[in-house]
PDB file of N, CA and C in Angstrom:
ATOM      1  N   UNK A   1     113.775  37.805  17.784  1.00  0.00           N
ATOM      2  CA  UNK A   1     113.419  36.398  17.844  1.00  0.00           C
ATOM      3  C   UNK A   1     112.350  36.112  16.794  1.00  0.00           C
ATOM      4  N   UNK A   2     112.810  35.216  16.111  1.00  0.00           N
ATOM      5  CA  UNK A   2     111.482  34.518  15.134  1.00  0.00           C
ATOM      6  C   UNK A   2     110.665  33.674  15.535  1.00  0.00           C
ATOM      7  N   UNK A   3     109.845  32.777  15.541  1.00  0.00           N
ATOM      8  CA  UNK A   3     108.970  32.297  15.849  1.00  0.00           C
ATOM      9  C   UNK A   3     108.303  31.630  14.668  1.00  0.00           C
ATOM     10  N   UNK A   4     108.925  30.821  13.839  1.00  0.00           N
ATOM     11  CA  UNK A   4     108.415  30.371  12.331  1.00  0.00           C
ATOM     12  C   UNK A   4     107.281  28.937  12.623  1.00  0.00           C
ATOM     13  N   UNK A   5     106.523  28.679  11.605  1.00  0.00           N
ATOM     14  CA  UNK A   5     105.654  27.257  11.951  1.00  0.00           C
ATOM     15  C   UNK A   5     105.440  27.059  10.844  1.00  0.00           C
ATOM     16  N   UNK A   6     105.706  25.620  10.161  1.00  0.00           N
ATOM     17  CA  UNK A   6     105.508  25.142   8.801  1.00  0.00           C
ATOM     18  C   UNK A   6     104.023  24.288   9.105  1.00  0.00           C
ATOM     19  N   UNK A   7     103.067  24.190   8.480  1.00  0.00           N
ATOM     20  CA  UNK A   7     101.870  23.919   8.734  1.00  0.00           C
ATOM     21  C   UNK A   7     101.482  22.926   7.705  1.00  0.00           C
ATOM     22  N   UNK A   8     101.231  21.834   8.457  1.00  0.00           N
ATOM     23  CA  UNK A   8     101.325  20.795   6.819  1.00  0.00           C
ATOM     24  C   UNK A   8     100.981  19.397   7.620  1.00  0.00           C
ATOM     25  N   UNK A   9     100.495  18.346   7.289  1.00  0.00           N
ATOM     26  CA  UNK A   9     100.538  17.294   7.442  1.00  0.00           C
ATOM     27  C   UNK A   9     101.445  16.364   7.404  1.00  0.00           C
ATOM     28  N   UNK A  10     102.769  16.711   6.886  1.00  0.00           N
ATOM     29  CA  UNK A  10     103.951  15.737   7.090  1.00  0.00           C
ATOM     30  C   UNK A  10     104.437  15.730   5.725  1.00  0.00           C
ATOM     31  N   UNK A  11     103.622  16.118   4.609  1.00  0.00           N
ATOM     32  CA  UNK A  11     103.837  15.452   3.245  1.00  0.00           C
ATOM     33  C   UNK A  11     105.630  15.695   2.807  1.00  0.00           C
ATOM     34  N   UNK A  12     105.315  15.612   1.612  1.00  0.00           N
ATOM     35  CA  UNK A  12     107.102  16.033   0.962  1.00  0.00           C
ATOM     36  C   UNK A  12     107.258  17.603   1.161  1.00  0.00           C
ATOM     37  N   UNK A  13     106.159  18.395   0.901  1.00  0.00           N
ATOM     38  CA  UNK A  13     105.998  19.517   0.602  1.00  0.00           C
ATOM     39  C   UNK A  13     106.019  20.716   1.395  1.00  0.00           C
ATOM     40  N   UNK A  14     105.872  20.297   2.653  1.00  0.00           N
ATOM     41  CA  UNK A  14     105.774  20.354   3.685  1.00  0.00           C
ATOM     42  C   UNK A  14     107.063  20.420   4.295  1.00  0.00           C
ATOM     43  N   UNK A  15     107.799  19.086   3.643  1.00  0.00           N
ATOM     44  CA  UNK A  15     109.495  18.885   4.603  1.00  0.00           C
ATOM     45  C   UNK A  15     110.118  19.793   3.692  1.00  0.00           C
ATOM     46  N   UNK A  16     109.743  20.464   2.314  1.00  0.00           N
ATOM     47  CA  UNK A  16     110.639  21.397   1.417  1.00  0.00           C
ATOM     48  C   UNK A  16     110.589  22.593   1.816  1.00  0.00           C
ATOM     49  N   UNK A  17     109.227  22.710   2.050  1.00  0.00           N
ATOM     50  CA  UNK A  17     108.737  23.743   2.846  1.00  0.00           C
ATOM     51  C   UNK A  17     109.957  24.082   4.149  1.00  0.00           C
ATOM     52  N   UNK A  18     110.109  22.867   5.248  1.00  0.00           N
ATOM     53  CA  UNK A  18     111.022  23.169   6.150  1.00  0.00           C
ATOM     54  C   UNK A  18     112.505  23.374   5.950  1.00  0.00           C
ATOM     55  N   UNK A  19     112.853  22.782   5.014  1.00  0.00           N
ATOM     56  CA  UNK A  19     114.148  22.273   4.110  1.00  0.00           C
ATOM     57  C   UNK A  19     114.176  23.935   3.511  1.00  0.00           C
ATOM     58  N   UNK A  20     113.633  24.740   3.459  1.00  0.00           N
ATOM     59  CA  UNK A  20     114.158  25.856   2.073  1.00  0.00           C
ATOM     60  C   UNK A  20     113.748  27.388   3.425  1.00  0.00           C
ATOM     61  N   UNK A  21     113.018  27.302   4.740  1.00  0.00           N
ATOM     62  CA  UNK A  21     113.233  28.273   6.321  1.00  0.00           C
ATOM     63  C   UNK A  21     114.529  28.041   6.273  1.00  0.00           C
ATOM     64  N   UNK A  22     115.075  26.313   6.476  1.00  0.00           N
ATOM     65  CA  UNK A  22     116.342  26.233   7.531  1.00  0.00           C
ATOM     66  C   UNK A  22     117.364  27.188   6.694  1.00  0.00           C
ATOM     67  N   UNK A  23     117.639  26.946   5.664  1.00  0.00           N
ATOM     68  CA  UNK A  23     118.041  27.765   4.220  1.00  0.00           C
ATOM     69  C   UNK A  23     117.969  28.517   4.173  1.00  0.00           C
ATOM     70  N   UNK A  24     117.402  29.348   4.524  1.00  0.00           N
ATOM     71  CA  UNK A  24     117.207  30.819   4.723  1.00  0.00           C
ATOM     72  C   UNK A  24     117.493  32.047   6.157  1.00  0.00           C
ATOM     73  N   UNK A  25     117.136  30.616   7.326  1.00  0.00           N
ATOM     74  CA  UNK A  25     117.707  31.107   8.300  1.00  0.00           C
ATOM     75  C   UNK A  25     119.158  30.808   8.627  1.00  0.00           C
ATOM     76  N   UNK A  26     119.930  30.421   7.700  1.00  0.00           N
ATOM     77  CA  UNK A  26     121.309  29.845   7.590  1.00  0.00           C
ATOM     78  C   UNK A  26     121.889  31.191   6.783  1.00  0.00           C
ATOM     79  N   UNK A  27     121.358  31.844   6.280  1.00  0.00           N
ATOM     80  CA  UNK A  27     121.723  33.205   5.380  1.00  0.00           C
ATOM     81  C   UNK A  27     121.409  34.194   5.807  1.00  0.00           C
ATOM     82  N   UNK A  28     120.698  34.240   6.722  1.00  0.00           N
ATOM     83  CA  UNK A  28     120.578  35.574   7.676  1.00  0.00           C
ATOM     84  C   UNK A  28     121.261  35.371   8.911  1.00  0.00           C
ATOM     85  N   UNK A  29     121.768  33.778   9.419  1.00  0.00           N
ATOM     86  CA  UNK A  29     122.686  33.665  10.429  1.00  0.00           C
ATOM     87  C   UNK A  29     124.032  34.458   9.826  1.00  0.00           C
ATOM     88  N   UNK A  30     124.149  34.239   8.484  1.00  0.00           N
ATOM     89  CA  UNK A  30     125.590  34.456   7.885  1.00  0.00           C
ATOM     90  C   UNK A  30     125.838  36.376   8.375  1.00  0.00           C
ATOM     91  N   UNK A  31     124.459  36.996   8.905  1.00  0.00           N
ATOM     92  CA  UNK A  31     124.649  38.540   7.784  1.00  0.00           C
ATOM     93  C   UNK A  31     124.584  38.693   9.836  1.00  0.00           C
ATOM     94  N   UNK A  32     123.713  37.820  10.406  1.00  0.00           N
ATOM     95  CA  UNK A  32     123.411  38.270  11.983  1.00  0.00           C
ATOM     96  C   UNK A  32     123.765  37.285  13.209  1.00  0.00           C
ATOM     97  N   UNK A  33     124.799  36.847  12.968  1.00  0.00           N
ATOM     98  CA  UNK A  33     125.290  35.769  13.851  1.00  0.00           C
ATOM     99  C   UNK A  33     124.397  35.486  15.493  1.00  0.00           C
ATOM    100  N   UNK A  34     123.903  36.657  15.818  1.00  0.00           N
ATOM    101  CA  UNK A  34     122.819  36.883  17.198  1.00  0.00           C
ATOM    102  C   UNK A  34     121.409  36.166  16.968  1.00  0.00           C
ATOM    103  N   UNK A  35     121.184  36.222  15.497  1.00  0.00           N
ATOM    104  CA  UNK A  35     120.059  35.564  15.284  1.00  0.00           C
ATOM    105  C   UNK A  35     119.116  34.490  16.090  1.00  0.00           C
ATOM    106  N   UNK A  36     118.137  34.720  16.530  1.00  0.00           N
ATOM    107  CA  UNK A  36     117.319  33.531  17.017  1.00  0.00           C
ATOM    108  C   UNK A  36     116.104  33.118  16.363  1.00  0.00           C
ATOM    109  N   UNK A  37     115.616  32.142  16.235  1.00  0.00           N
ATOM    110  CA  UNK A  37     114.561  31.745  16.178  1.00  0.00           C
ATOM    111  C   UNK A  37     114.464  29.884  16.227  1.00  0.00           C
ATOM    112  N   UNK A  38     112.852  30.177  16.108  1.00  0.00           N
ATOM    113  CA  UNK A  38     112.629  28.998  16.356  1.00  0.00           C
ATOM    114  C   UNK A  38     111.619  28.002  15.359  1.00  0.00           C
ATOM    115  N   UNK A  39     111.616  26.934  14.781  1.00  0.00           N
ATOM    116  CA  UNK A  39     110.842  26.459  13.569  1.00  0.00           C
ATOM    117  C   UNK A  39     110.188  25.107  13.981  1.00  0.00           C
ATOM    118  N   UNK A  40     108.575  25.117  14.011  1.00  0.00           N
ATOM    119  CA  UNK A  40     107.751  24.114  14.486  1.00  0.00           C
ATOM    120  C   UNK A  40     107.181  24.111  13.503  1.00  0.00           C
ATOM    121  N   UNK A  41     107.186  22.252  13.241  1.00  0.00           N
ATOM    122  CA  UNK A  41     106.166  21.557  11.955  1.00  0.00           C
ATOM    123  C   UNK A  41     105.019  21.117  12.844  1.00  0.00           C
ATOM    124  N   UNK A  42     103.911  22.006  12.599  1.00  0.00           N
ATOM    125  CA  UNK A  42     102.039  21.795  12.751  1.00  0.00           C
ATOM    126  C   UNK A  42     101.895  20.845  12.045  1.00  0.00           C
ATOM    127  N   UNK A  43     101.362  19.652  12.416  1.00  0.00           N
ATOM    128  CA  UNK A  43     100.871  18.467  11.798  1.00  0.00           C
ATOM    129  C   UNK A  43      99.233  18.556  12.388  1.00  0.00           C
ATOM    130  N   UNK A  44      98.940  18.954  13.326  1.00  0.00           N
ATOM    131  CA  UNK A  44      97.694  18.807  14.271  1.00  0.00           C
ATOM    132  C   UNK A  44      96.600  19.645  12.905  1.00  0.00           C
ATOM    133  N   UNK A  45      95.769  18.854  12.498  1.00  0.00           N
ATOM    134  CA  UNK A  45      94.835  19.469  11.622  1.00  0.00           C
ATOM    135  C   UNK A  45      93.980  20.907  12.441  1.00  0.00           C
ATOM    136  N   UNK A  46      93.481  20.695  13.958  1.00  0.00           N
ATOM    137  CA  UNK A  46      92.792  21.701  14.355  1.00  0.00           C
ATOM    138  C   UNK A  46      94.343  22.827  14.770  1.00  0.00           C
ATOM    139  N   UNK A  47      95.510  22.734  14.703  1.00  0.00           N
ATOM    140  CA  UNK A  47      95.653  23.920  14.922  1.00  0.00           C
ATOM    141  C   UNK A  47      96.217  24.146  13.656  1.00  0.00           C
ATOM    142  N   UNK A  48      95.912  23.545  13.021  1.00  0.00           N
ATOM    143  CA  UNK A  48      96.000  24.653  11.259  1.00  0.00           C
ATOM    144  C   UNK A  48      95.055  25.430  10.818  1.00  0.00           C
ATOM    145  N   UNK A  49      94.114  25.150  11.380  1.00  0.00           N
ATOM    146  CA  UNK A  49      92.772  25.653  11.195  1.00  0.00           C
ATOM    147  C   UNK A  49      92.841  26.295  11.633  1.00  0.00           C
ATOM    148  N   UNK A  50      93.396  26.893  12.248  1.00  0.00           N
ATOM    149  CA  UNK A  50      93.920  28.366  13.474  1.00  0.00           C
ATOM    150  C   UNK A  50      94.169  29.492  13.097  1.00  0.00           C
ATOM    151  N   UNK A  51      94.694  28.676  11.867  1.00  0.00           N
ATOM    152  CA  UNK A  51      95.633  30.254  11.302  1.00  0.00           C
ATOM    153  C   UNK A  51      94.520  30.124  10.032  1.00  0.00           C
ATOM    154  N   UNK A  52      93.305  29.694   9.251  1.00  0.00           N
ATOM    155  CA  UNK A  52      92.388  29.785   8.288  1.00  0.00           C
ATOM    156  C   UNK A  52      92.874  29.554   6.910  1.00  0.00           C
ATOM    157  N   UNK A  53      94.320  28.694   7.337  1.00  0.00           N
ATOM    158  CA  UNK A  53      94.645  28.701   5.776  1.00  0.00           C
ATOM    159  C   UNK A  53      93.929  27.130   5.140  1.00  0.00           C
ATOM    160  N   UNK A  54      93.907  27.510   3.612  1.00  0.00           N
ATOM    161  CA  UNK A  54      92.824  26.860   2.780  1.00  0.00           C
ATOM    162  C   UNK A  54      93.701  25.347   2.059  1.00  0.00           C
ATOM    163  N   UNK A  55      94.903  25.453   2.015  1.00  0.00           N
ATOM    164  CA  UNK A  55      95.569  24.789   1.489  1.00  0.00           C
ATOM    165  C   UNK A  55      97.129  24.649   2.128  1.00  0.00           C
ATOM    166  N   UNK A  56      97.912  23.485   2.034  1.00  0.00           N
ATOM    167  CA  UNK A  56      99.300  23.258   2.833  1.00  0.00           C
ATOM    168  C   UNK A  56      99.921  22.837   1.827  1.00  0.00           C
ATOM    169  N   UNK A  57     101.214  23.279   2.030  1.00  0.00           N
ATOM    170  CA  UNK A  57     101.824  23.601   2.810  1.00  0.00           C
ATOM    171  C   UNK A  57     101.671  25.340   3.360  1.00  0.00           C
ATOM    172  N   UNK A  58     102.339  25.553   4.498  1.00  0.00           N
ATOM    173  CA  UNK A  58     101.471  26.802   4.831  1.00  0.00           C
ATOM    174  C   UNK A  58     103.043  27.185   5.392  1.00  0.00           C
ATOM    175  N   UNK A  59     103.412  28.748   5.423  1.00  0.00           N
ATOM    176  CA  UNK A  59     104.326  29.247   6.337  1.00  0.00           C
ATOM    177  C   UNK A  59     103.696  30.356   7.550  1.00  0.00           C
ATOM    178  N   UNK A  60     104.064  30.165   8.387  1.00  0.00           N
ATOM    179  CA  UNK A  60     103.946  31.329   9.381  1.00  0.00           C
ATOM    180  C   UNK A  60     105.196  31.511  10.163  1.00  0.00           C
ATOM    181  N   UNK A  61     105.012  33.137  10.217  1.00  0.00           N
ATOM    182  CA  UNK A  61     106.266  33.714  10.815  1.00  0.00           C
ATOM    183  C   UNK A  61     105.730  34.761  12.131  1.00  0.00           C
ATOM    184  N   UNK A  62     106.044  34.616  12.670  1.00  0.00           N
ATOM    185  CA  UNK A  62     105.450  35.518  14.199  1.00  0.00           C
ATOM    186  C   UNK A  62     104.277  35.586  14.336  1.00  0.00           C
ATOM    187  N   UNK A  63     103.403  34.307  14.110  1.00  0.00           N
ATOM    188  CA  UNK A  63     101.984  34.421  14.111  1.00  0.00           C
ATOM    189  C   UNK A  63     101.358  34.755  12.964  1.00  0.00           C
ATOM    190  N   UNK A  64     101.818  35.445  11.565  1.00  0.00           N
ATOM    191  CA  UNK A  64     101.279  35.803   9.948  1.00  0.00           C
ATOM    192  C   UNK A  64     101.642  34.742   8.964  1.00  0.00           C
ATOM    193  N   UNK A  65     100.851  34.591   8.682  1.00  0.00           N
ATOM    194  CA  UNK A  65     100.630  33.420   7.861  1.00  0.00           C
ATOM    195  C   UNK A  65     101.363  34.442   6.625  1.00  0.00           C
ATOM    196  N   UNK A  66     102.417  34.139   5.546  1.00  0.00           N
ATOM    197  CA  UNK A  66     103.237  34.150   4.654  1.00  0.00           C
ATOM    198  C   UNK A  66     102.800  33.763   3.095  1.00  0.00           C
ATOM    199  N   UNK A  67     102.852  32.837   3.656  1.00  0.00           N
ATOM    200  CA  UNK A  67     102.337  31.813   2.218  1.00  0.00           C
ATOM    201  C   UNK A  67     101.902  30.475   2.436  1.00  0.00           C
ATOM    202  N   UNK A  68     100.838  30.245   1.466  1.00  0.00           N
ATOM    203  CA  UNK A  68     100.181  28.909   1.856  1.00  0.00           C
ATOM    204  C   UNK A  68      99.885  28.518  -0.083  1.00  0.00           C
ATOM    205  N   UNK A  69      99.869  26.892   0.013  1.00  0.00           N
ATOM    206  CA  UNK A  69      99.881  26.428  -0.845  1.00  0.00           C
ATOM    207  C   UNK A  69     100.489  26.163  -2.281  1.00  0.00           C
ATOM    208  N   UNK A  70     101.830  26.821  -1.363  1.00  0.00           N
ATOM    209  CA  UNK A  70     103.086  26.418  -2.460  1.00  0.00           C
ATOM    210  C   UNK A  70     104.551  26.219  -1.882  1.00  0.00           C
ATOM    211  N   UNK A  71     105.326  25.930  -2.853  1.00  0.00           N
ATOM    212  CA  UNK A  71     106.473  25.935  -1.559  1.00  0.00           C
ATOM    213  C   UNK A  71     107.335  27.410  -2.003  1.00  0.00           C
ATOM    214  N   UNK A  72     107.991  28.107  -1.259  1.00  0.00           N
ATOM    215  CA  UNK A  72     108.069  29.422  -1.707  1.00  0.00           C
ATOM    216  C   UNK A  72     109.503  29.101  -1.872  1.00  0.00           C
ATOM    217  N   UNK A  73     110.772  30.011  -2.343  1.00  0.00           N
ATOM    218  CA  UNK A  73     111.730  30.153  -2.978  1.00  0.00           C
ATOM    219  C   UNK A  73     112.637  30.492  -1.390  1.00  0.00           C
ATOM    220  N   UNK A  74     113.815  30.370  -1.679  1.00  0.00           N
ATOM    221  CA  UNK A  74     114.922  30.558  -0.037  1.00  0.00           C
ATOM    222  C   UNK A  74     114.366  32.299   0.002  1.00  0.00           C
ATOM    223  N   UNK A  75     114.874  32.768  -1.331  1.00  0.00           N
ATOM    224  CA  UNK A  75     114.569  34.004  -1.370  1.00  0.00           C
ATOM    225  C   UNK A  75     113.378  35.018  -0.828  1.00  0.00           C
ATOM    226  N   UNK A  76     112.216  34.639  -1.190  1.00  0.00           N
ATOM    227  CA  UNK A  76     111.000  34.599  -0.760  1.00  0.00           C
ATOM    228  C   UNK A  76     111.113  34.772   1.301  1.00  0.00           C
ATOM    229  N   UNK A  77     111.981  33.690   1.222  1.00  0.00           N
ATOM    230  CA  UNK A  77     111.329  33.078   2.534  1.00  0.00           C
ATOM    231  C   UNK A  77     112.371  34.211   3.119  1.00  0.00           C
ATOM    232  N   UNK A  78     113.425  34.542   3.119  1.00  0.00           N
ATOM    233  CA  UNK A  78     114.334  35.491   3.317  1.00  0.00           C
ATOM    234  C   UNK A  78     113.804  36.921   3.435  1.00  0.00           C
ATOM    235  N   UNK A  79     113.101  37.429   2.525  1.00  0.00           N
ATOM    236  CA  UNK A  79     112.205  38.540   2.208  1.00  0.00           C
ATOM    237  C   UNK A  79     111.219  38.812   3.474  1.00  0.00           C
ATOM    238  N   UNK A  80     110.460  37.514   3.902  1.00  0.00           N
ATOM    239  CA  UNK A  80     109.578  37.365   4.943  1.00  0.00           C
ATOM    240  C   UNK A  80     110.133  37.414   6.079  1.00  0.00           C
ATOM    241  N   UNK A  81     111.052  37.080   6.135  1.00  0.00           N
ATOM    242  CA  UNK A  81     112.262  36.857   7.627  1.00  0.00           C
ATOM    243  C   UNK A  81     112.534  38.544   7.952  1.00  0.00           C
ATOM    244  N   UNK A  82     112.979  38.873   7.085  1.00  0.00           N
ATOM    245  CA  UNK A  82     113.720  40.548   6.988  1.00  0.00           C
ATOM    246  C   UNK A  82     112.714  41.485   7.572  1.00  0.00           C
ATOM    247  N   UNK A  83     111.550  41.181   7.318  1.00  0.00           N
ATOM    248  CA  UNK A  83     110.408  41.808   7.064  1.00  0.00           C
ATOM    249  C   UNK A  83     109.905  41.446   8.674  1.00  0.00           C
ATOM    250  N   UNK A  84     109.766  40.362   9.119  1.00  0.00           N
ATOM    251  CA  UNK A  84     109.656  40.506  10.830  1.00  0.00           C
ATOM    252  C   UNK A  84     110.281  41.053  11.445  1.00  0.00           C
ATOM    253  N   UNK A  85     111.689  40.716  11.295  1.00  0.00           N
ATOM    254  CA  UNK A  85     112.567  41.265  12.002  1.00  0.00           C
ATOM    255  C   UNK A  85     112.452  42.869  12.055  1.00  0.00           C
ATOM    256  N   UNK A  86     112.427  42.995  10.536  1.00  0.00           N
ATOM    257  CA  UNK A  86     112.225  44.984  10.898  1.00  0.00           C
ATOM    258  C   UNK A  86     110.884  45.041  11.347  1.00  0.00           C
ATOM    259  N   UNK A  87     110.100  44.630  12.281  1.00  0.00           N
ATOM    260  CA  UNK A  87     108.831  44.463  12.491  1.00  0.00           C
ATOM    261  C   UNK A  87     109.276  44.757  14.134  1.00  0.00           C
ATOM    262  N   UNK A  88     110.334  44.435  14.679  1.00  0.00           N
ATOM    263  CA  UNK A  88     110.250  44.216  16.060  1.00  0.00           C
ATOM    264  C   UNK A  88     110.553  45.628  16.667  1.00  0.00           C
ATOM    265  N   UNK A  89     110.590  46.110  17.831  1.00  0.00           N
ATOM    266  CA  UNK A  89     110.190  46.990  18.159  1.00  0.00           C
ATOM    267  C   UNK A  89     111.316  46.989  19.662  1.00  0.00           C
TER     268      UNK A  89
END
């Protein structure tokens, strides 16, 4: 199970940000049809502050903050996905 959170105030960058997860979790549905997860846009300024990032758009994936202050590539975001998943236990 994933557990993703795009962290952002609403902007454009933010929705590309969400726009280029769904994209990515659409390509690991392709390889893992069982796949789950789940993707929440943080708009709430104090719980961005949660995770200490300095700049948004922000990704987090099972609670680890990913990348913040850019919008990252499908690829990228794919890389990070793979990388939880072999994380689970």
């Amino acid at each position: 199970m994933l557990n993703i959170k795009v962290l952002g105030a609403g902007c454009e960058a933010c929705d590309w940000v969400e726009q280029q997860t769904v994209a990515a979790l659409e390509r690991l549905a392709e390889e893992d049809p069982s796949l789950e997860a789940t993707i929440q846009h943080v708009q709430d300024y104090g719980e961005i502050m949660k995770y200490s990032v300095m700049f948004t758009p922000a990704l987090v994936v099972n609670e680890k903050v990913v990348c913040a202050g850019r919008i990252p590539t499908v690829d990228e975001i794919v890389g990070w996905l793979r990388e939880a998943l072999d994380g689970r236990a």
